[in-house]
Structures are given as structure tokens and as C-alpha cells.
N, C-alpha and C. Protein backbone atom coordinates (compact mmCIF):
# COMPACT_ATOMS: atom_id res chain seq x y z
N UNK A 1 38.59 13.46 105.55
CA UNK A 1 38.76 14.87 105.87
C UNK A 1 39.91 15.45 105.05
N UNK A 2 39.69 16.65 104.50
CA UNK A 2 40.83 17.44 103.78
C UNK A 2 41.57 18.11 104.63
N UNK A 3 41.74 18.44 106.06
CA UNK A 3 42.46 19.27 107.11
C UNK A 3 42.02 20.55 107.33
N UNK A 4 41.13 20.91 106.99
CA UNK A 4 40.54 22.08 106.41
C UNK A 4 39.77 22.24 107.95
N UNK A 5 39.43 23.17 109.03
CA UNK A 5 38.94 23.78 110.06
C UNK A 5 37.42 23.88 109.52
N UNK A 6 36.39 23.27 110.24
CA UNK A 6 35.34 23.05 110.20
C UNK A 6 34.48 22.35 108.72
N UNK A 7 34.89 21.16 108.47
CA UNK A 7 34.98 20.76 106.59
C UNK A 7 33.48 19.66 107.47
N UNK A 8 32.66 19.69 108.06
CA UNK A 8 31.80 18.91 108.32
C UNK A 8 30.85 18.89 107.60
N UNK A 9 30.77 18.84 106.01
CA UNK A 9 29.88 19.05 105.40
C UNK A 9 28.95 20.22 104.81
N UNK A 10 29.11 21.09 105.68
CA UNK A 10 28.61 22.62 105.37
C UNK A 10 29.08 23.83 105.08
N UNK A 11 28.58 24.17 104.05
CA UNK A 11 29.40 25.62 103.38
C UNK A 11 29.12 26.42 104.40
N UNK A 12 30.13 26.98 104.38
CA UNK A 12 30.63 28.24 105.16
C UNK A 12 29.24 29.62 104.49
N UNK A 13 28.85 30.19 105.41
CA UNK A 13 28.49 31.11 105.05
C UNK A 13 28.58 32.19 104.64
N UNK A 14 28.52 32.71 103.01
CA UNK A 14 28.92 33.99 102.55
C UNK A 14 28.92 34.97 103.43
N UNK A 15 30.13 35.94 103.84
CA UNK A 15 29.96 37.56 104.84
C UNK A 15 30.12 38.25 103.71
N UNK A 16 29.48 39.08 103.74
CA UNK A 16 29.67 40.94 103.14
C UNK A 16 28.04 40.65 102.31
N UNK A 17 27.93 41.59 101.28
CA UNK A 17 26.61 42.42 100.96
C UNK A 17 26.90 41.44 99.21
N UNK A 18 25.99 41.29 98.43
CA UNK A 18 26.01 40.56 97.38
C UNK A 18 25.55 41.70 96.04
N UNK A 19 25.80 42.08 95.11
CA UNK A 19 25.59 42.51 93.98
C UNK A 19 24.98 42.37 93.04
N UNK A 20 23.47 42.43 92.71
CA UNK A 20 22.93 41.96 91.86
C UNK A 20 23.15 42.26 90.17
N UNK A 21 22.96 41.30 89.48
CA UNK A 21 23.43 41.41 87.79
C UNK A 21 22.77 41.78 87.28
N UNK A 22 21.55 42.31 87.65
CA UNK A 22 20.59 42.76 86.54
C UNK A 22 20.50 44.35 87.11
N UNK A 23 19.97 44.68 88.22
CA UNK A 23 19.76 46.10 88.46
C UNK A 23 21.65 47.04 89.44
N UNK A 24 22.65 45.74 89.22
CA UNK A 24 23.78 46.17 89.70
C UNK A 24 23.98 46.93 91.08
N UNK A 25 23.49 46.80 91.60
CA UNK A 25 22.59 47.36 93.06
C UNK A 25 23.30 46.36 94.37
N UNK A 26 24.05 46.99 95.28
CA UNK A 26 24.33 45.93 96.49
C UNK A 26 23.35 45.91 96.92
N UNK A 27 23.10 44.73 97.60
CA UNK A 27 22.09 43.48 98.19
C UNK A 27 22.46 42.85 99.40
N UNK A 28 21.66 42.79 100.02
CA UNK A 28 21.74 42.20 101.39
C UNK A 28 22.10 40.53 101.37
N UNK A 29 21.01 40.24 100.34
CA UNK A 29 20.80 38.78 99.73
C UNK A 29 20.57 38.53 98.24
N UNK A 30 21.01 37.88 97.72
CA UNK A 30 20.62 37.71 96.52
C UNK A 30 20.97 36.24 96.14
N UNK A 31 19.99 35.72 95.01
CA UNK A 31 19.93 34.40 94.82
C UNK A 31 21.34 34.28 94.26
N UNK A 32 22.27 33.30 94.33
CA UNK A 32 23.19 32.90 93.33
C UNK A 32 23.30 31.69 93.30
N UNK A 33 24.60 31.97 92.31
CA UNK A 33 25.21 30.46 91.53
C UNK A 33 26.42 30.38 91.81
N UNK A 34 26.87 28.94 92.24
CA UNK A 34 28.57 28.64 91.95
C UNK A 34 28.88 29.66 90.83
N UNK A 35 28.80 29.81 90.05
CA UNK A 35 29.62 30.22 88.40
C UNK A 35 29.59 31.84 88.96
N UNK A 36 29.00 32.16 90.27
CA UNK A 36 28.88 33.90 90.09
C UNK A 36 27.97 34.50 89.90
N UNK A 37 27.14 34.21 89.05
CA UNK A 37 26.18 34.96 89.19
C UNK A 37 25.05 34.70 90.39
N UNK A 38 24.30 36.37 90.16
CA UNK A 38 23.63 37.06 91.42
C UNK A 38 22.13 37.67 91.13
N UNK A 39 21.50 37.11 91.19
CA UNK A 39 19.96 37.74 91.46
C UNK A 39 19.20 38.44 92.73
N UNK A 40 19.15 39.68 93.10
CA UNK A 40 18.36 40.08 94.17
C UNK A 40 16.95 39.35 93.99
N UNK A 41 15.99 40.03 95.13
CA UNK A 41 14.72 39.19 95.20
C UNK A 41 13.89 39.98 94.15
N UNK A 42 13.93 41.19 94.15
CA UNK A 42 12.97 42.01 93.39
C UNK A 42 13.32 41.74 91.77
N UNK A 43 14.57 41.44 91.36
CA UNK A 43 14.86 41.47 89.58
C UNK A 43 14.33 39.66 89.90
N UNK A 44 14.33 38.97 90.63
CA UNK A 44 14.09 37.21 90.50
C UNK A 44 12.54 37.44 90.50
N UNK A 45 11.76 38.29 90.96
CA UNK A 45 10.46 38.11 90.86
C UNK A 45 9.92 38.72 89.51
N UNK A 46 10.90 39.74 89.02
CA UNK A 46 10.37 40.36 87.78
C UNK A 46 10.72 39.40 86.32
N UNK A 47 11.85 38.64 86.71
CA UNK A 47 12.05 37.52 85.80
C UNK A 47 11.62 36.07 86.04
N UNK A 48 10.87 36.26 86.98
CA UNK A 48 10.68 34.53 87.32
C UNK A 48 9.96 33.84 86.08
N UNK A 49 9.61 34.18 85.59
CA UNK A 49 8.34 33.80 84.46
C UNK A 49 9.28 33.25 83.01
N UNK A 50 10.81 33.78 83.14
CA UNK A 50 12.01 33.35 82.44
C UNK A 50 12.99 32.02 83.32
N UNK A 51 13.22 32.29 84.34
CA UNK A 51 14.32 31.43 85.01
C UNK A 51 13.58 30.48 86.27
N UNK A 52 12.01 30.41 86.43
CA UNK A 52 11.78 29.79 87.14
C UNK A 52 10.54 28.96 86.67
N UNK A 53 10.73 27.67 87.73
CA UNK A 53 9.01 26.64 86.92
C UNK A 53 8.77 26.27 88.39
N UNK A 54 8.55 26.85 89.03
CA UNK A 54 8.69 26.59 90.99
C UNK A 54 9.68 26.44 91.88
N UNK A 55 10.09 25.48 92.35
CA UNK A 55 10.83 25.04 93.57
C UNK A 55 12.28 25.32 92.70
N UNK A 56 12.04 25.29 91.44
CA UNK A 56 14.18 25.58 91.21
C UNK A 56 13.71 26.77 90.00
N UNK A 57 15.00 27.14 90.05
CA UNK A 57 15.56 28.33 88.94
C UNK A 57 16.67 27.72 88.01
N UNK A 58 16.93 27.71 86.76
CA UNK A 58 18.02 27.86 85.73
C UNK A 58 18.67 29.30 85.72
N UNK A 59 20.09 29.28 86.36
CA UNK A 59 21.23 30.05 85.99
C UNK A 59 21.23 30.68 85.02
N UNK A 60 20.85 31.88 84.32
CA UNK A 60 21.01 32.02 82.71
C UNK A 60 22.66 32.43 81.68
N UNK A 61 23.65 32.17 82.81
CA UNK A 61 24.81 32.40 82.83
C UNK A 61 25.11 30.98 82.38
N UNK A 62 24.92 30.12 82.93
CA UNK A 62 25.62 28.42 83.25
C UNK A 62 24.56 27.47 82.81
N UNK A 63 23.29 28.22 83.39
CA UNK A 63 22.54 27.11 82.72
C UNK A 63 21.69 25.28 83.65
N UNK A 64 22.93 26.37 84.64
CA UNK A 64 22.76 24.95 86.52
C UNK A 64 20.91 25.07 86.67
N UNK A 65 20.78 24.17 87.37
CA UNK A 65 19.51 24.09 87.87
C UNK A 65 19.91 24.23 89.06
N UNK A 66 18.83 25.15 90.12
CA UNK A 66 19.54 25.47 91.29
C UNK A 66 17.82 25.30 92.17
N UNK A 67 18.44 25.00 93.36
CA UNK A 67 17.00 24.87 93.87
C UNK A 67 16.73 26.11 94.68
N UNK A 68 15.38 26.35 94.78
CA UNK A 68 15.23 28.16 95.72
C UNK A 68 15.28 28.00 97.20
């Protein structure tokens, strides 16, 4: 344990509204990445055909493989 108040393995859940990088638009939800970047659902469906091959997405910032 690091001393840290609730460190049981699970990220804490993001609070407030998220910003998407492509249409710059606050978001309720949007896909992200450790590194920051932010995809809403509507710009991830208009690019999926770039950053997705099913069950995961590539970051186009970082480059992570991230699962959906």
C-alpha cells in the first residue's frame, strides 16, 4: 500500500465534463488516454475507420493501444 485513501486497485473516477479534441465541444463522456487526449462518441464513430480494428483503439497522439 502507498497510504493513499482508497488505493484498492481502482481508479478513481474522473468528476466534471470532458472536452473533446477534434470537434472541441464539452462532453459528458469521451473516450480517452493517459497522455490526455479525448474523443467524444460522435468524432470516435466518424473516425473509427482510422483509430479503430474492434475491441481497441490507437491513441493518435501516443500511439497506446487502448481497449473500448
Amino acid at each position: 500500500m502507498n497510504g493513499k485513501p482508497n488505493s484498492g486497485g481502482y481508479r478513481k473516477r474522473r468528476s466534471g465534463n470532458y472536452v473533446c479534441h477534434c470537434c472541441k465541444k464539452e462532453q459528458v463522456f469521451c473516450w480517452s488516454c493517459p497522455c490526455g487526449f479525448m474523443i467524444c462518441k460522435e468524432c470516435f464513430e466518424e473516425n473509427k475507420w482510422g483509430i479503430s480494428n474492434g475491441p481497441t483503439w490507437i491513441c493518435p497522439d501516443c500511439e497506446r493501444i487502448r481497449m473500448m
